[in-house]
Structures are given as structure tokens and as C-alpha cells.
Protein backbone atom coordinates (compact mmCIF):
# COMPACT_ATOMS: atom_id res chain seq x y z
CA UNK A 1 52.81 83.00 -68.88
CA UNK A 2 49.24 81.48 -68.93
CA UNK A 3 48.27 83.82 -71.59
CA UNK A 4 50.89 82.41 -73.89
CA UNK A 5 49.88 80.19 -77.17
CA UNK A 6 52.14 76.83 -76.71
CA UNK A 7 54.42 75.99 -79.35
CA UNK A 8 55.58 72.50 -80.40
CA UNK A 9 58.69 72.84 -82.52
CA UNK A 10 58.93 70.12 -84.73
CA UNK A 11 61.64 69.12 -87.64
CA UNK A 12 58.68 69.32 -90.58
CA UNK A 13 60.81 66.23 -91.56
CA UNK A 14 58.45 62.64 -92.21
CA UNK A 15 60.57 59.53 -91.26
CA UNK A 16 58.66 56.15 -91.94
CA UNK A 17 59.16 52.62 -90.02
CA UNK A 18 58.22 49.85 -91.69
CA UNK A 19 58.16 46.35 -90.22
CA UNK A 20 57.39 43.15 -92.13
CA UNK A 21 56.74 39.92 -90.01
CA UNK A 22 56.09 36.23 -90.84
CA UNK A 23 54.20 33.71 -88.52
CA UNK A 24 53.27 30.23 -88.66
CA UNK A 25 50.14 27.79 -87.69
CA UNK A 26 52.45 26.65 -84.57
CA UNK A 27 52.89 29.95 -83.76
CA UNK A 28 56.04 30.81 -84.61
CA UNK A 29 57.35 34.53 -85.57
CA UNK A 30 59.91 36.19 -87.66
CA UNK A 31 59.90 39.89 -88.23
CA UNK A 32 62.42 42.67 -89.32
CA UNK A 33 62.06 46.75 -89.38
CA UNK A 34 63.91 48.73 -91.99
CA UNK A 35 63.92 52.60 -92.23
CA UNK A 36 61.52 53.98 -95.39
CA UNK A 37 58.53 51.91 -97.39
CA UNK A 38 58.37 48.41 -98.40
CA UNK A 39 60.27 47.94 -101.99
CA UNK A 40 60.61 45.47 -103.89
CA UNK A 41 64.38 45.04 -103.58
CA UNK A 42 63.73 45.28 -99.17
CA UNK A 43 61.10 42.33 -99.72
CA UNK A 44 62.94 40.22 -101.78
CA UNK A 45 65.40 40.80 -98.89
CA UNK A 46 62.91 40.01 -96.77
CA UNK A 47 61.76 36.75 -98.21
CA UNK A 48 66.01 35.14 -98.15
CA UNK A 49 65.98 36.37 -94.52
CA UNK A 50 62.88 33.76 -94.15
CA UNK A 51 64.04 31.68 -96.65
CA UNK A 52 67.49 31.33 -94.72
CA UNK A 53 65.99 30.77 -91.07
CA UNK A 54 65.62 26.51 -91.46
CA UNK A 55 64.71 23.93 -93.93
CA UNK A 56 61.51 23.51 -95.31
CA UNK A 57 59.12 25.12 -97.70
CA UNK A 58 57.85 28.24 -97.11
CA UNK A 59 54.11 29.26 -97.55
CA UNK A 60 54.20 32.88 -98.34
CA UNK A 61 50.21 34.72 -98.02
CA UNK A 62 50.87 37.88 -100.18
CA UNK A 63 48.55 40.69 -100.37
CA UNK A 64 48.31 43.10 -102.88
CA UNK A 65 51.31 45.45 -102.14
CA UNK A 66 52.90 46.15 -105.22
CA UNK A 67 56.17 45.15 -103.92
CA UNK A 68 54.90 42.00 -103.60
CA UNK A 69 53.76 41.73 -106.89
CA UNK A 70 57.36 42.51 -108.54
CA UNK A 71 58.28 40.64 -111.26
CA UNK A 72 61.84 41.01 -108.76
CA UNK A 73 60.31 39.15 -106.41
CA UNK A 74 58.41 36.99 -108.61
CA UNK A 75 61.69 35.68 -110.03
CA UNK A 76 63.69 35.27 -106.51
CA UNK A 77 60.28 33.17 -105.37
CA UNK A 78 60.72 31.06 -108.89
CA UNK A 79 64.43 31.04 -108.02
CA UNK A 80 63.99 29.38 -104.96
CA UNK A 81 62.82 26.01 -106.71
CA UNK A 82 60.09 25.43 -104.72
CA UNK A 83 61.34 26.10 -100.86
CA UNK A 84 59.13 29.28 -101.15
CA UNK A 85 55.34 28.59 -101.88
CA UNK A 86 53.44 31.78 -102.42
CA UNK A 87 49.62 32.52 -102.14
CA UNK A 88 47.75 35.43 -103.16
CA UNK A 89 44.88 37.02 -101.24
CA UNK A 90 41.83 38.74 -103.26
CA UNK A 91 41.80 42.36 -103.33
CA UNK A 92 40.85 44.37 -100.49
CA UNK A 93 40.65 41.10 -98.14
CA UNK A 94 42.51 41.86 -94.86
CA UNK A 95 40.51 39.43 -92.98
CA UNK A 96 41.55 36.39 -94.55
CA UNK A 97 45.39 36.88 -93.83
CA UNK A 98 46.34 35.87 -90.39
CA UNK A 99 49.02 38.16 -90.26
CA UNK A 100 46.96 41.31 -89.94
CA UNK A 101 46.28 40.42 -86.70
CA UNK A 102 49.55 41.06 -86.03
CA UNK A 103 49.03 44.60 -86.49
CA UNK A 104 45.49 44.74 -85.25
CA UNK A 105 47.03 43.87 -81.96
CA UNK A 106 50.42 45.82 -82.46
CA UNK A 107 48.13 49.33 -82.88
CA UNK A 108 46.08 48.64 -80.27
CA UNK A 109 49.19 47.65 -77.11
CA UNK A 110 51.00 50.43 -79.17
CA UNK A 111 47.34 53.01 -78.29
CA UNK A 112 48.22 56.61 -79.20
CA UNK A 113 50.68 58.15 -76.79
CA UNK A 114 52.88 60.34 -78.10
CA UNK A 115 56.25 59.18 -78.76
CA UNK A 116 59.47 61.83 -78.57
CA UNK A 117 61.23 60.99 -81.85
CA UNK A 118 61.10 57.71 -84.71
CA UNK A 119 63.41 55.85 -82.45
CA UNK A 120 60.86 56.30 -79.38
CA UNK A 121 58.20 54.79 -81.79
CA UNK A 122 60.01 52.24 -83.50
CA UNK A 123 61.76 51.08 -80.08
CA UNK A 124 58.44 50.81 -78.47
CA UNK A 125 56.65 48.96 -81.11
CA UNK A 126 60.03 46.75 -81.44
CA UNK A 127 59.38 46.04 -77.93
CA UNK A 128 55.32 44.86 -78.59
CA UNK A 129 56.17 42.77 -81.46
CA UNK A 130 58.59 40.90 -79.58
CA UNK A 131 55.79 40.36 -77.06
CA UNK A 132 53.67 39.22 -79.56
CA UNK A 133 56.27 36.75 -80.76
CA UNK A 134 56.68 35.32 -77.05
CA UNK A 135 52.75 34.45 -76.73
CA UNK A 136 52.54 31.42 -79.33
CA UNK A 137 48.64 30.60 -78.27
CA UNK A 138 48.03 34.27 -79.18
CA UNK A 139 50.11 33.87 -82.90
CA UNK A 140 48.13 30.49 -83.61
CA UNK A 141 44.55 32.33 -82.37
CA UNK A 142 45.21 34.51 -85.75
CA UNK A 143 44.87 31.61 -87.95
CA UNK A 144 41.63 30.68 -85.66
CA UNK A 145 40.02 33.70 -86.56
CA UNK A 146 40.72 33.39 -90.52
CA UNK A 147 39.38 30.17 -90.35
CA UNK A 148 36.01 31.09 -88.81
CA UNK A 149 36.16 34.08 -91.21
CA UNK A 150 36.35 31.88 -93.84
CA UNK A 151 33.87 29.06 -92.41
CA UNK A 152 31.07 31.30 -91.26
CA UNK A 153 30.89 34.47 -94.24
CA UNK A 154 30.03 31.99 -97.18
């Protein structure tokens, strides 16, 4: 019936995706999605995932999310002797961690379509990021543009 008002039933339920990723200057990728918010105790879980991949130290940009700032983190990074190297950003300074281009790119292939259910989301972001992680030129590009950043705004 054309006169009819239509409805969208929904659950009223908020589910949250989170995804946490780690790249390199050669371009390399590492990422993981969990089911809720970043805590402390998912980081830190996080960080041995990375920690785990290969040998070598680990430079670690943080930002200010708190769960980076845990003294729970702050003591697996100290346990770590070393292997793990971490660096913290000024506040409010997205532009001088490469990683945000990570996202810049993932919301804008990602565009606003809307997706059925969480899984429909989370499968088709899943699906970007590993895109993303494929293109190495486009991973080392992000550390390009923090350098300019950083060269040209002073």
C-alpha cells in the first residue's frame, strides 16, 4: 500500500567491531578484529600477537587511547626487555601516525552502504583490510605522507 509509513524493525541492540592493525616502513601488515572496545587486557593481547609474529624489535606508535596508556600494558611492554619499543604521539595528532591512514582509506572503500547485520559489516571491512594489506606501495605511501606532514607544517 503506497500510502503506508515503512517500517525498519531493528534489534535496538548496539554491537561494536573493533579492529587494531600494525604496519611497517616496508609495508608490511598485521591486524586482528575482536567483538566490543579496545581494553587494556585485548591490547596487551594485541601487542604478544605482534610481539610473537618474528624476531626483532618492535616500534610501537601509541596514541592516546587509554588502553594504551595502562599501566597493564605499560608493564607487558617493560616485560618484553626491549623487543617492544614504544612511542607516544602528542595529543590530538592523527596526522603524524601512519596508521590512520589505514582507516582513512578503510572508511572511504568501506563508503556508507548499508550493511544487513555486524557480521555483514565486519566481513566486508575484513575483506578491505586484507586488500589494504596486499598493496605494500599503498602501506609504505602512509609513512610518505607523515613524513611530509612532518617536513612541511614546521
Amino acid at each position: 500500500n503506497k500510502s503506508q509509513t515503512p517500517v525498519v524493525y531493528r534489534s535496538g541492540q548496539r554491537v561494536k567491531m573493533t579492529m587494531a592493525a600494525a604496519i611497517t616502513p616496508d609495508g608490511e601488515m598485521y591486524f586482528e578484529t575482536y567483538e566490543g572496545g579496545t581494553t587494556a587486557v585485548r591490547y596487551k593481547s594485541f601487542l604478544e600477537n605482534l610481539n610473537n609474529l618474528e624476531e626483532g624489535i618492535k616500534f610501537v606508535i601509541h596514541d592516546g587511547l587509554p588502553s594504551h596508556r595502562s599501566n597493564f600494558v605499560k608493564e607487558y611492554v617493560e616485560s618484553t626487555n626491549g623487543k617492544l619499543k614504544t612511542f607516544w604521539l602528542p595529543g590530538y595528532s592523527p596526522e603524524l601516525n601512519p596508521e590512520e591512514w589505514v582507516w582513512d582509506n578503510l572508511k572511504k572503500k568501506l563508503g556508507k552502504p548499508a550493511h544487513k547485520n555486524i557480521e555483514d559489516l565486519t566481513g566486508h571491512a575484513i575483506d578491505i583490510i586484507n586488500e589494504i594489506k596486499r598493496d605494500c606501495k599503498l602501506i609504505r605511501s602512509f609513512y610518505t605522507h607523515v613524513y611530509a606532514y612532518q617536513k612541511f607544517s614546521y
